[in-house]
N, C-alpha and C. Protein backbone atom coordinates (compact mmCIF):
# COMPACT_ATOMS: atom_id res chain seq x y z
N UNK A 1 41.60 -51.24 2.77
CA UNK A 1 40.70 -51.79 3.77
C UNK A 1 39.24 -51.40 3.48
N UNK A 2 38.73 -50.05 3.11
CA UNK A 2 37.70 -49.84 2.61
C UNK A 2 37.03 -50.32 1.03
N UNK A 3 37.77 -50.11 0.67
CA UNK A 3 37.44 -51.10 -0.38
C UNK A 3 36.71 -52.63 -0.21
N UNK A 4 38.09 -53.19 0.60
CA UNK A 4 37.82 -54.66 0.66
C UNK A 4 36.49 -55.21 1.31
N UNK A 5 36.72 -54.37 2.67
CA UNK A 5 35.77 -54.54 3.77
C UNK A 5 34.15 -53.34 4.34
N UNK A 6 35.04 -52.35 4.48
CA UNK A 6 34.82 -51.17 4.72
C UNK A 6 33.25 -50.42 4.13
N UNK A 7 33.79 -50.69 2.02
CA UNK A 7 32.46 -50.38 1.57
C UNK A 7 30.98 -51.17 1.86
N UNK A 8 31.20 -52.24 2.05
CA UNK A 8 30.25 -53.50 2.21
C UNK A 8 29.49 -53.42 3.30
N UNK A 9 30.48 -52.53 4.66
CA UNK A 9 29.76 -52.71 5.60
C UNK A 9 28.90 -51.75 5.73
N UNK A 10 29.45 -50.59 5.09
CA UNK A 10 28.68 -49.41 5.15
C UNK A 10 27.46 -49.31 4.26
N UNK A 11 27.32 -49.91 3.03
CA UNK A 11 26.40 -50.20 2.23
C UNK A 11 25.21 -50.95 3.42
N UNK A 12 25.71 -51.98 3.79
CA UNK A 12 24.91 -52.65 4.20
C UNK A 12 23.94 -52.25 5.90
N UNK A 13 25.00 -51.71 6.27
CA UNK A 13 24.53 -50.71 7.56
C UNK A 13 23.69 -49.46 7.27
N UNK A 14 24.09 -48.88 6.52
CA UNK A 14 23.38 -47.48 5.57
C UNK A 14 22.21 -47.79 5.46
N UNK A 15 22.18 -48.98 4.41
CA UNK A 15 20.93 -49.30 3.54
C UNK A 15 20.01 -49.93 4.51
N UNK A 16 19.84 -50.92 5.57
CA UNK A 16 19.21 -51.06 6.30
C UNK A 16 18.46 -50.30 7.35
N UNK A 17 19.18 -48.83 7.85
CA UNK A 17 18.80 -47.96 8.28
C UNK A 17 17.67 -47.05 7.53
N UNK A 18 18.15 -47.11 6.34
CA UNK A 18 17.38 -46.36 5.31
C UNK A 18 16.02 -47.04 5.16
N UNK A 19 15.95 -48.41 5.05
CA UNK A 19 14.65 -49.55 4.39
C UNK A 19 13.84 -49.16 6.29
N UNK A 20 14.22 -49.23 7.23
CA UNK A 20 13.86 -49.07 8.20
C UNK A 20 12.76 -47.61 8.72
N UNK A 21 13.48 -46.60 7.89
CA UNK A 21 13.24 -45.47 8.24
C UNK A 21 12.54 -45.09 7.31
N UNK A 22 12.66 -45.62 5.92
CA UNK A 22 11.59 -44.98 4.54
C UNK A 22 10.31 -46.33 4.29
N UNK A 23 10.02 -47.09 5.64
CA UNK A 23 9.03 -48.13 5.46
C UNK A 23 7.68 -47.80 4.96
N UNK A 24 7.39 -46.61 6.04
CA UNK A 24 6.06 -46.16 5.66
C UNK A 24 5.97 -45.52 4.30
N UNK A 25 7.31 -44.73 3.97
CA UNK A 25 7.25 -43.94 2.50
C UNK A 25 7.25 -45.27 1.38
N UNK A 26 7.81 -46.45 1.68
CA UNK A 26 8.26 -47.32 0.48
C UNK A 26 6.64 -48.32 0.57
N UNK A 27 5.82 -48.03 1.31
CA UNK A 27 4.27 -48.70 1.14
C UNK A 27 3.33 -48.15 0.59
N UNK A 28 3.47 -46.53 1.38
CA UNK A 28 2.65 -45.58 0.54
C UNK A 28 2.64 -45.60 -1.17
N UNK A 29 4.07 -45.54 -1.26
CA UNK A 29 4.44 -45.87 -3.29
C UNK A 29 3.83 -46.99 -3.58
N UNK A 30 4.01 -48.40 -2.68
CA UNK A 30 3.93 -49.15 -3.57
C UNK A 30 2.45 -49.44 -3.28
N UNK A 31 1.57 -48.73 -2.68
CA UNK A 31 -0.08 -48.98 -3.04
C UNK A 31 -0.41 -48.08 -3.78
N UNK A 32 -0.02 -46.86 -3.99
CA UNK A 32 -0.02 -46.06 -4.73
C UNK A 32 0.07 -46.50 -6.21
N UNK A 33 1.34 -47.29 -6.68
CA UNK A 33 1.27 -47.79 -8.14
C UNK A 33 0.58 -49.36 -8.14
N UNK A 34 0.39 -49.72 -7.08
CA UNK A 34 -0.36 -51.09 -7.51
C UNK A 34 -2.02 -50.65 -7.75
N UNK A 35 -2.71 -49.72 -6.91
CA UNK A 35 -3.83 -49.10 -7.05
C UNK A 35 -4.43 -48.39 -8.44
N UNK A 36 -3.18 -47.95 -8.59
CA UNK A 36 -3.38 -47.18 -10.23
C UNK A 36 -4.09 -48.47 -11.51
N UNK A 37 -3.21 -49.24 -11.32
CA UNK A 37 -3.72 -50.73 -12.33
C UNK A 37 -3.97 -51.83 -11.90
N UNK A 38 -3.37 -51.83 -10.55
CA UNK A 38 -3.65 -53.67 -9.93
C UNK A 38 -2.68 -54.22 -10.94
N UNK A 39 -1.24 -53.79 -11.23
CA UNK A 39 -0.17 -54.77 -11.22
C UNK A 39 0.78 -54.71 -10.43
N UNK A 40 1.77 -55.61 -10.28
CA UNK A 40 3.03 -55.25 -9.20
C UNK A 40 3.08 -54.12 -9.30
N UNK A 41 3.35 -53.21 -7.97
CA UNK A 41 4.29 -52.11 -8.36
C UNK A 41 5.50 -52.06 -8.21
N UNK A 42 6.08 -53.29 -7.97
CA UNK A 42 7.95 -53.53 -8.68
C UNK A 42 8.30 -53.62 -10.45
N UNK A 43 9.00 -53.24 -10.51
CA UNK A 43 9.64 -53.81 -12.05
C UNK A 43 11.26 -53.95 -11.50
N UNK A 44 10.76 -55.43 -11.93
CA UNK A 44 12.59 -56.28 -12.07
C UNK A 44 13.25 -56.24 -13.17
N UNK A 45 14.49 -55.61 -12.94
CA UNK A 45 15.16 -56.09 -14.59
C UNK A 45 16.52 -56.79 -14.94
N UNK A 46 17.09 -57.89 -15.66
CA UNK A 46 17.79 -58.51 -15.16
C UNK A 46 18.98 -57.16 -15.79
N UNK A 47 20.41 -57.05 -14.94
CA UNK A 47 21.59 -56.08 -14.77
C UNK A 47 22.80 -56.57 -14.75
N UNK A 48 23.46 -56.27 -15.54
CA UNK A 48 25.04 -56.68 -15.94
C UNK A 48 25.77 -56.20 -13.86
N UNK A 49 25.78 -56.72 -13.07
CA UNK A 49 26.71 -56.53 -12.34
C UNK A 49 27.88 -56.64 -11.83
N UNK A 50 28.53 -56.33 -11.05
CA UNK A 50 30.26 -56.84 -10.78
C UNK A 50 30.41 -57.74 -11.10
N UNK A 51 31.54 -57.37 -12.07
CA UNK A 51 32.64 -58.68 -13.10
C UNK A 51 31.63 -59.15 -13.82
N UNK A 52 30.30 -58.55 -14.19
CA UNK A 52 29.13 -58.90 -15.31
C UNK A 52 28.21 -59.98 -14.84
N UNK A 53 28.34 -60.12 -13.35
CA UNK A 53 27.49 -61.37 -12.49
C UNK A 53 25.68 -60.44 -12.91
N UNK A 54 24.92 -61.44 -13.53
CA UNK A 54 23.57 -60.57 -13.95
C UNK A 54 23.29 -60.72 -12.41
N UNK A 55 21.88 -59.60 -12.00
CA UNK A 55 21.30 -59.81 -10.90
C UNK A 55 19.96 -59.14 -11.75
N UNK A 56 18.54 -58.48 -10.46
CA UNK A 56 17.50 -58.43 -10.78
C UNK A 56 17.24 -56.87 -10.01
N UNK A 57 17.83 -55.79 -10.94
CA UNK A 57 17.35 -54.73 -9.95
C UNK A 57 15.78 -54.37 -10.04
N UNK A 58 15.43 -53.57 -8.51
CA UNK A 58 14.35 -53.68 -8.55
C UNK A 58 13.98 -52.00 -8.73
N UNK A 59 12.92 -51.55 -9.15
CA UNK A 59 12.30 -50.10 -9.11
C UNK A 59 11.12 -50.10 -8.75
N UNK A 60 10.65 -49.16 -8.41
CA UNK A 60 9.03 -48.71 -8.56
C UNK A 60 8.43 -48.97 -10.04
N UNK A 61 7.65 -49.70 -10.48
CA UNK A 61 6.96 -49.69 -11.71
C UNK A 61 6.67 -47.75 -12.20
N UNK A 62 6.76 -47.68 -13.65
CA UNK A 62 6.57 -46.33 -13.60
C UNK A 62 5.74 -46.25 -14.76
N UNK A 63 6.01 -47.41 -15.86
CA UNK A 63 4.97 -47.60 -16.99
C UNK A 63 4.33 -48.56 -16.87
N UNK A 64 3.45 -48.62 -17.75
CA UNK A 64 2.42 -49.70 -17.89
C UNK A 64 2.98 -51.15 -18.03
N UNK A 65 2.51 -52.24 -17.20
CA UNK A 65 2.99 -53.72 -17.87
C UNK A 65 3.35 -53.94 -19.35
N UNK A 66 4.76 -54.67 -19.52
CA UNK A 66 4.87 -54.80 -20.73
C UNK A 66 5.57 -53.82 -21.49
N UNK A 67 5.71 -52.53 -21.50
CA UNK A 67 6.27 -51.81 -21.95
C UNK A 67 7.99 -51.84 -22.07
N UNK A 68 8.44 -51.50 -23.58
CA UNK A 68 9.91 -52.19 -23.94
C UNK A 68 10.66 -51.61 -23.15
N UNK A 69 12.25 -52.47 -23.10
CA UNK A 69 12.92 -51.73 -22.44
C UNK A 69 13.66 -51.43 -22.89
N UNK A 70 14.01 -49.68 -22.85
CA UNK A 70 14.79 -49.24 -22.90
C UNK A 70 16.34 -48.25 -22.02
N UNK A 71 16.96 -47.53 -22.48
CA UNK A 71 17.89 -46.80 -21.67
C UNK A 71 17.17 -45.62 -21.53
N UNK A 72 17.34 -44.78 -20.71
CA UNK A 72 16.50 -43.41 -20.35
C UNK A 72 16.53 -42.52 -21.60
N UNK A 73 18.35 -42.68 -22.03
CA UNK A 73 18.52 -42.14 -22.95
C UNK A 73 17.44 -41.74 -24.17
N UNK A 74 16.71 -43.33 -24.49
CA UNK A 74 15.77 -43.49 -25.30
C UNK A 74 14.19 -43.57 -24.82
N UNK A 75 14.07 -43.04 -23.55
CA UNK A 75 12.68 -43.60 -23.37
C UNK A 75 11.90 -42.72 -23.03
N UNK A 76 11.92 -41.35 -23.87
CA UNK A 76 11.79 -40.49 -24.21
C UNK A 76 10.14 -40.66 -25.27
N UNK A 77 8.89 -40.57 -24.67
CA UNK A 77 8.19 -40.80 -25.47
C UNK A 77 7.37 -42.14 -25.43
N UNK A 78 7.74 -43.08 -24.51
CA UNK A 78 7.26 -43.87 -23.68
C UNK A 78 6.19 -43.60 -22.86
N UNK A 79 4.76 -44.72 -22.75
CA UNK A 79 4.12 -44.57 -21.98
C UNK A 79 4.34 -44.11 -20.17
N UNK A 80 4.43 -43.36 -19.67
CA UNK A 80 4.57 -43.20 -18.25
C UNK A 80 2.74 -43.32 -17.53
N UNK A 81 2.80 -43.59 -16.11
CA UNK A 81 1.58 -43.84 -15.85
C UNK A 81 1.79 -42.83 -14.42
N UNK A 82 0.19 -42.31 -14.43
CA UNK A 82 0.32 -40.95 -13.85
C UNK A 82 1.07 -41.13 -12.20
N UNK A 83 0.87 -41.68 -11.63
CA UNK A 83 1.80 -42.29 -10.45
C UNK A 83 3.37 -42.44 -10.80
N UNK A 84 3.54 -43.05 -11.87
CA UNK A 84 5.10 -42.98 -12.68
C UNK A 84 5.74 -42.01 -12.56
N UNK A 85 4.62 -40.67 -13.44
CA UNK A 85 5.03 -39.74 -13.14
C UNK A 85 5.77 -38.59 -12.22
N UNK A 86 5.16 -38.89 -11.14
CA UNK A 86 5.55 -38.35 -10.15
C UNK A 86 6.58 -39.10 -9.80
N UNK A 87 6.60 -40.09 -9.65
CA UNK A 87 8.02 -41.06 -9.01
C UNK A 87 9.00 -40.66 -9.73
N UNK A 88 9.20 -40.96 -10.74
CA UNK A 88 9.98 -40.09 -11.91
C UNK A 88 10.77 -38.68 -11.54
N UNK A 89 9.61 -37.85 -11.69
CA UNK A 89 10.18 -36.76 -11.34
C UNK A 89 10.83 -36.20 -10.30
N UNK A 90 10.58 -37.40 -9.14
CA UNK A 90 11.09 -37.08 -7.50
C UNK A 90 12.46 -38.11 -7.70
N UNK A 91 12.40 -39.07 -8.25
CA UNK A 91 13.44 -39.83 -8.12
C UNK A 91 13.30 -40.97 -7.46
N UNK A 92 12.02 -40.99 -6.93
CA UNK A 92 11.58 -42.06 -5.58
C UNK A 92 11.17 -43.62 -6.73
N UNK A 93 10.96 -43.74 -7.66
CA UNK A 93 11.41 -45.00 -8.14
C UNK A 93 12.43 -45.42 -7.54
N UNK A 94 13.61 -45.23 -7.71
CA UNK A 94 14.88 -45.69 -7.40
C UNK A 94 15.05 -46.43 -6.06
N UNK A 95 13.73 -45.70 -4.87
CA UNK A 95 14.24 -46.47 -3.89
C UNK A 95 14.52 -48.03 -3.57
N UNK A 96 13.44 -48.65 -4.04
CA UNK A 96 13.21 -50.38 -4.03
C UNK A 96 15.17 -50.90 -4.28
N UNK A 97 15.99 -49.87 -5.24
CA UNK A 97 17.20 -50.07 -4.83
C UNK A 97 18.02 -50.23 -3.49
N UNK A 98 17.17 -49.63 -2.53
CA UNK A 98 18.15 -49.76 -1.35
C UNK A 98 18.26 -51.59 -1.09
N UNK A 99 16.95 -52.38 -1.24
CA UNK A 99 17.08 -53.56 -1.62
C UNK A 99 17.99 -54.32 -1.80
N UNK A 100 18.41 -53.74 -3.45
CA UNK A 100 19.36 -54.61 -4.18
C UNK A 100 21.12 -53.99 -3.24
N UNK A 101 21.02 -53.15 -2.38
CA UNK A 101 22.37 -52.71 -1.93
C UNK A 101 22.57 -53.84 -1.31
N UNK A 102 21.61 -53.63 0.19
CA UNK A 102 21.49 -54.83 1.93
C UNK A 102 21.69 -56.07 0.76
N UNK A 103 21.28 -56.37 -0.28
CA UNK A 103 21.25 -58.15 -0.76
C UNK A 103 22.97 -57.74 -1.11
N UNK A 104 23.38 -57.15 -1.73
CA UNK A 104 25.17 -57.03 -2.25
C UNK A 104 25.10 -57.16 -3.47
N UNK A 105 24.16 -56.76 -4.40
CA UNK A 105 24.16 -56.69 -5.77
C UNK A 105 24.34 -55.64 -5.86
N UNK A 106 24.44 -54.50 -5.14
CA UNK A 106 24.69 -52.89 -5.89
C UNK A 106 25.37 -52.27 -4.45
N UNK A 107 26.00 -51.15 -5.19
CA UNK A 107 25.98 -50.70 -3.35
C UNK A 107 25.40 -49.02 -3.78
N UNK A 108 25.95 -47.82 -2.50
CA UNK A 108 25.31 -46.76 -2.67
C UNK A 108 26.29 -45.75 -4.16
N UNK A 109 27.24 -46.37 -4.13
CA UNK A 109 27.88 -45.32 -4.94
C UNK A 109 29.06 -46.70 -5.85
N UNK A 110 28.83 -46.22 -7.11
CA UNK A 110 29.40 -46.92 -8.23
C UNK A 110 28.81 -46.80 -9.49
N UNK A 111 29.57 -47.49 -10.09
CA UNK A 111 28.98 -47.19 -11.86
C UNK A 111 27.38 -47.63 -11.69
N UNK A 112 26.59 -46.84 -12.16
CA UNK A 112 25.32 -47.43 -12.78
C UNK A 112 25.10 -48.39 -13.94
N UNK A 113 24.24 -49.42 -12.89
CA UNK A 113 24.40 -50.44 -13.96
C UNK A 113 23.24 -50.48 -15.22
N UNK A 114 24.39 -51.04 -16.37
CA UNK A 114 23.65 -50.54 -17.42
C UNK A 114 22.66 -51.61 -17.53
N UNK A 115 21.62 -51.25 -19.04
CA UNK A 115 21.15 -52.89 -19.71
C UNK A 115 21.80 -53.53 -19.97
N UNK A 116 21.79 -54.75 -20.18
CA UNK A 116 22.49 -55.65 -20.65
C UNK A 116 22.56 -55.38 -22.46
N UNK A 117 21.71 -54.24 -22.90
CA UNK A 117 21.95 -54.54 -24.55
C UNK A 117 22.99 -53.24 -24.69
N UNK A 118 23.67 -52.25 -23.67
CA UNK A 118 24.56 -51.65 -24.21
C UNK A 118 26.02 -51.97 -23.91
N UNK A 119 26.34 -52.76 -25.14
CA UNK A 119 27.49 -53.24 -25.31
C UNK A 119 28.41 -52.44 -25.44
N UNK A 120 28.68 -51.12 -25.80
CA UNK A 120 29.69 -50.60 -25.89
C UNK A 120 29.56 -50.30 -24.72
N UNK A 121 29.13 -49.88 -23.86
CA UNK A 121 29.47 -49.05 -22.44
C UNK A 121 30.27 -50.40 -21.47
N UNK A 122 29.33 -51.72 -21.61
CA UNK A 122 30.21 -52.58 -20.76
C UNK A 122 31.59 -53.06 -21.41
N UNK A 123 31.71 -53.03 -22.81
CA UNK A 123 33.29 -53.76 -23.03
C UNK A 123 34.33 -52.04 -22.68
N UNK A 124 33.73 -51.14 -22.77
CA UNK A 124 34.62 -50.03 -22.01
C UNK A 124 34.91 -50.04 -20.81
N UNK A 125 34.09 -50.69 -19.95
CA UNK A 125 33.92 -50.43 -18.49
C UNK A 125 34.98 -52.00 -18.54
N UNK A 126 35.06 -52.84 -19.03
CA UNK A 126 35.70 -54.04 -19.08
C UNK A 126 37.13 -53.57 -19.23
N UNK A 127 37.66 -52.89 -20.20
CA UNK A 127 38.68 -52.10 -20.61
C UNK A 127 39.34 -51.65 -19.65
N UNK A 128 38.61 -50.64 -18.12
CA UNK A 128 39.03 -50.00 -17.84
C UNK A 128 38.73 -50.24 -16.18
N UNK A 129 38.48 -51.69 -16.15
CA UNK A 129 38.37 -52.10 -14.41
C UNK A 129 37.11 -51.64 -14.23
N UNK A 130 36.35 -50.72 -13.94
CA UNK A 130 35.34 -50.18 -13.64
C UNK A 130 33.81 -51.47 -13.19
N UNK A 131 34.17 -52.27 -14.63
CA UNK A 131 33.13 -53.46 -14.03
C UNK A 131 33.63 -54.34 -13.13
N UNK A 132 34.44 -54.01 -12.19
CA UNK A 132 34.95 -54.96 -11.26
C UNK A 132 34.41 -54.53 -9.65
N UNK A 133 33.76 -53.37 -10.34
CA UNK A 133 33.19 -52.79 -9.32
C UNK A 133 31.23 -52.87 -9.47
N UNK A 134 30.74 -53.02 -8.00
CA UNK A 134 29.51 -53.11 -7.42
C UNK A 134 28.87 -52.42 -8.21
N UNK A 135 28.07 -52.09 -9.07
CA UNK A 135 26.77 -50.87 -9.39
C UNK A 135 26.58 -50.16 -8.33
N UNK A 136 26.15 -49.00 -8.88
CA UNK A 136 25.74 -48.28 -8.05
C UNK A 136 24.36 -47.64 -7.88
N UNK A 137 23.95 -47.11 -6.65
CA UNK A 137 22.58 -46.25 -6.50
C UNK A 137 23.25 -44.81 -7.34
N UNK A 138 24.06 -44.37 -7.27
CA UNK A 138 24.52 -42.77 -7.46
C UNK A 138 26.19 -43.21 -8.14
N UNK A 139 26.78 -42.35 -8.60
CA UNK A 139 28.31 -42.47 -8.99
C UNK A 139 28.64 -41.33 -9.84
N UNK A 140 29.86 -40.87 -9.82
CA UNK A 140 30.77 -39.99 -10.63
C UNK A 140 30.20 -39.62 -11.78
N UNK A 141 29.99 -40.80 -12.75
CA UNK A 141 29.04 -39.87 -13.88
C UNK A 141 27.89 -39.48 -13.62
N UNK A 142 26.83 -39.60 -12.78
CA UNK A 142 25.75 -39.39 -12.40
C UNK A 142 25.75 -37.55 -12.12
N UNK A 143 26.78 -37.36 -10.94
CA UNK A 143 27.01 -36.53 -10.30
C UNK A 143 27.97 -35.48 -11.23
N UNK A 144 28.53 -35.80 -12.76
CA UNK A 144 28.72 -35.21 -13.77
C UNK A 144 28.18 -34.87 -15.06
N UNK A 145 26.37 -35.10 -14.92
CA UNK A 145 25.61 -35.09 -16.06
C UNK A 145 25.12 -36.27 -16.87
N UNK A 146 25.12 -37.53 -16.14
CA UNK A 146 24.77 -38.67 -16.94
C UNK A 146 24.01 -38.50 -17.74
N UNK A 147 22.99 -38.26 -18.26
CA UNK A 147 22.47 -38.41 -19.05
C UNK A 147 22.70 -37.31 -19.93
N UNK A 148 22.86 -37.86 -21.37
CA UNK A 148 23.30 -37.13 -22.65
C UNK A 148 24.40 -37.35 -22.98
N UNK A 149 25.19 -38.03 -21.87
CA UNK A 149 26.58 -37.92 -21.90
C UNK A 149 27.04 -39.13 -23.16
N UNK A 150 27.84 -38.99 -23.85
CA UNK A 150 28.47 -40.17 -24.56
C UNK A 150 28.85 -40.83 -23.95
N UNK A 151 28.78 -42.27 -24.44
CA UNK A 151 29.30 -43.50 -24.06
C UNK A 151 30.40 -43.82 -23.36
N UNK A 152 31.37 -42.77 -23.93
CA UNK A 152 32.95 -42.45 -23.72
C UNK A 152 33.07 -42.33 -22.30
N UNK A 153 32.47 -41.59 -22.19
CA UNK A 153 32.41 -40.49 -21.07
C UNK A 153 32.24 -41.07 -19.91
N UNK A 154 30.79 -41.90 -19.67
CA UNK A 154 30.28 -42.64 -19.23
C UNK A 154 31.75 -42.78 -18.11
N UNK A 155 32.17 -44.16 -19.66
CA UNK A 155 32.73 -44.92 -18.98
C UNK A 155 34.07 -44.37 -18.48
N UNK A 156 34.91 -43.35 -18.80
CA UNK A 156 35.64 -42.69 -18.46
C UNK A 156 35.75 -42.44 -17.13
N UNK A 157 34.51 -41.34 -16.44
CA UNK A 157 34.21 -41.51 -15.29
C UNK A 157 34.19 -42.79 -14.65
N UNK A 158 33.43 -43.89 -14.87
CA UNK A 158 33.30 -44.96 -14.16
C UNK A 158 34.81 -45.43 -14.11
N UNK A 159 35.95 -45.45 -15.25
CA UNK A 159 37.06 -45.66 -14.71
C UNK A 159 37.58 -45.38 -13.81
N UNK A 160 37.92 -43.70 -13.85
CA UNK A 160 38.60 -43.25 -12.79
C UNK A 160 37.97 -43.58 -11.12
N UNK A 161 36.49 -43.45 -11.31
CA UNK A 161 35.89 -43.81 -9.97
C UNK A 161 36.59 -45.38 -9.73
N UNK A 162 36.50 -46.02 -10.28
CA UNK A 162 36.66 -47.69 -9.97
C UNK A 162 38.44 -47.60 -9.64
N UNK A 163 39.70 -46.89 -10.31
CA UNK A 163 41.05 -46.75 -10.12
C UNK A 163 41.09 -45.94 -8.24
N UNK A 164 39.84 -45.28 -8.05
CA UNK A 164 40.58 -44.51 -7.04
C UNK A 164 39.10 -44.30 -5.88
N UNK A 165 39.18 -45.62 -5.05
CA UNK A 165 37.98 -46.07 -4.35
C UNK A 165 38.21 -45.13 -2.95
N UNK A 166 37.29 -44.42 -2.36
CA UNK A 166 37.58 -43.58 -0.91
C UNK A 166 36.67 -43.75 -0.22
N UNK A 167 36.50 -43.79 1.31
CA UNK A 167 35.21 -43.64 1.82
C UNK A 167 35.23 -41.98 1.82
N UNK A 168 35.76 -41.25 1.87
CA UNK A 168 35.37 -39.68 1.65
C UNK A 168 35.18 -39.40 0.27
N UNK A 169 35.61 -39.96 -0.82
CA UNK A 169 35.27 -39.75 -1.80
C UNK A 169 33.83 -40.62 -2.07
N UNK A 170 33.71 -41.35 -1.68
CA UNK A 170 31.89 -42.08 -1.53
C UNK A 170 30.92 -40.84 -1.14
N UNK A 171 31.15 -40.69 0.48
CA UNK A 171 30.54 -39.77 1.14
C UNK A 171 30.34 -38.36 0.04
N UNK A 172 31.47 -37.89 -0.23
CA UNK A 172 31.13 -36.71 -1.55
C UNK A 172 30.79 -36.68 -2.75
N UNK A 173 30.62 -37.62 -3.24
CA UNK A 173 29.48 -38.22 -4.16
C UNK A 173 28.24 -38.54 -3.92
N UNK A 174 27.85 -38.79 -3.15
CA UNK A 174 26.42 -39.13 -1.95
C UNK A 174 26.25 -37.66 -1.97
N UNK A 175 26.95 -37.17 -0.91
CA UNK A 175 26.99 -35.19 -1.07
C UNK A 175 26.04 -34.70 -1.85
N UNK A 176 26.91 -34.75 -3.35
CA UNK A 176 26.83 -34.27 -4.29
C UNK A 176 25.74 -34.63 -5.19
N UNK A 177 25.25 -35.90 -4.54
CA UNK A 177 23.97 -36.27 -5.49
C UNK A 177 22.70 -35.63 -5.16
N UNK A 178 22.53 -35.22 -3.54
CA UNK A 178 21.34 -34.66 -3.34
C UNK A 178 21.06 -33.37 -4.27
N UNK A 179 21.71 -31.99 -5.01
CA UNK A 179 20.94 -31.31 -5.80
C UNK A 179 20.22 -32.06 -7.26
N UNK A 180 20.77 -33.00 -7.37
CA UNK A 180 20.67 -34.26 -8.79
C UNK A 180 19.28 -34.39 -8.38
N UNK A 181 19.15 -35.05 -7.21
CA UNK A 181 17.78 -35.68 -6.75
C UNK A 181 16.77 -34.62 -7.18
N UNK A 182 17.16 -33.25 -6.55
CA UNK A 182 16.05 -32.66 -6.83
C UNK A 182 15.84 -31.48 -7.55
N UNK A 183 16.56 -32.15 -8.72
CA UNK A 183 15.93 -31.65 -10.19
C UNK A 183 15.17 -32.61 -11.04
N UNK A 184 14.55 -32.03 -11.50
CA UNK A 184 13.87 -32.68 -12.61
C UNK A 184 14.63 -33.81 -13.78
N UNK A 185 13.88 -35.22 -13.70
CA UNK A 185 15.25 -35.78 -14.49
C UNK A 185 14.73 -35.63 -16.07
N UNK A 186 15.60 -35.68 -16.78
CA UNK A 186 15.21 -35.63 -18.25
C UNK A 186 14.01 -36.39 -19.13
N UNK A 187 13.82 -37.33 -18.23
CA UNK A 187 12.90 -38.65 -18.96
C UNK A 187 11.89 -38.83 -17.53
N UNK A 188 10.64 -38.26 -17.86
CA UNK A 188 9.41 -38.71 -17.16
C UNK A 188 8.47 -39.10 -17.87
């Protein structure tokens, strides 16, 4: 029942509460990075989502217009722009995601969706059910060291998360993401 029904509503109830309550914080950012250069301060990117349906997640801009895209993994050495910076390091890019939850392209907890150019992670996640599931804001590998992690791994986690769906196991992943939030992430 949660699965079917259950996660959807809560995503969508959650996330609206959240866009409601972080209004003034999600304006402050985004004059904040439009001020810095006078470009959007969104960056859209198109995202392999459930069952590989692309959608357009959205972030806080954090580099300069134009700048390639890459996986965090690699973007290491990339222009960041001093507003970026800080978003970056707080994690508060990410919010413009609560967005893509309320629309039903992502929800709060599931595999993170990759680029579309890493092919090995999605024909694993294909392998192993996992892309049958929503993207996520936060998920199992996240909350186990995502980044650095091999490919394997990745998707390993995202299996087992996608085989064994809970609303208490949501909720403790959510939990578990707030010390994540506030550490420092690897790539600013």
């Amino acid at each position: 029942m949660y699965v079917k029904f259950g996660k959807r509503i809560f995503d969508t109830a959650v996330g609206l509460l959240a866009i409601v309550i972080l209004i003034p914080l999600l304006a402050i950012l985004a004059i904040a990075v439009f001020a810095e250069d006078r470009h959007s301060p969104f960056f859209l990117q198109e995202r392999p989502g459930k069952a590989g349906e692309s959608f357009r997640l959205i972030k806080f801009r954090s580099m300069p217009v134009g700048t390639e895209n890459v996986a965090s993994a690699y973007a290491d050495g990339l222009q960041v722009t001093r507003v970026g910076r800080v978003l970056r390091r707080t994690n508060l890019d990410e919010l413009p995601q609560l967005l893509n939850i309320v629309m039903g392209h992502m929800s709060f907890v599931g595999p993170r969706p990759p680029l579309p150019t890493q092919t090995d992670l999605l024909i694993l996640r294909e392998k192993n059910g996992s892309d049958q599931c929503r993207p996520g804001l936060t998920g199992l590998a996240q909350i186990s060291g995502y980044d650095g992690m091999p490919v394997s791994a990745k998707a390993e986690l995202d299996g087992r998360y996608a085989s064994d769906i809970g609303f208490l196991k949501d909720l403790a992943i959510i939990v578990r993401t707030v010390p994540y939030l506030l550490r420092r992430p690897p790539v600013y």
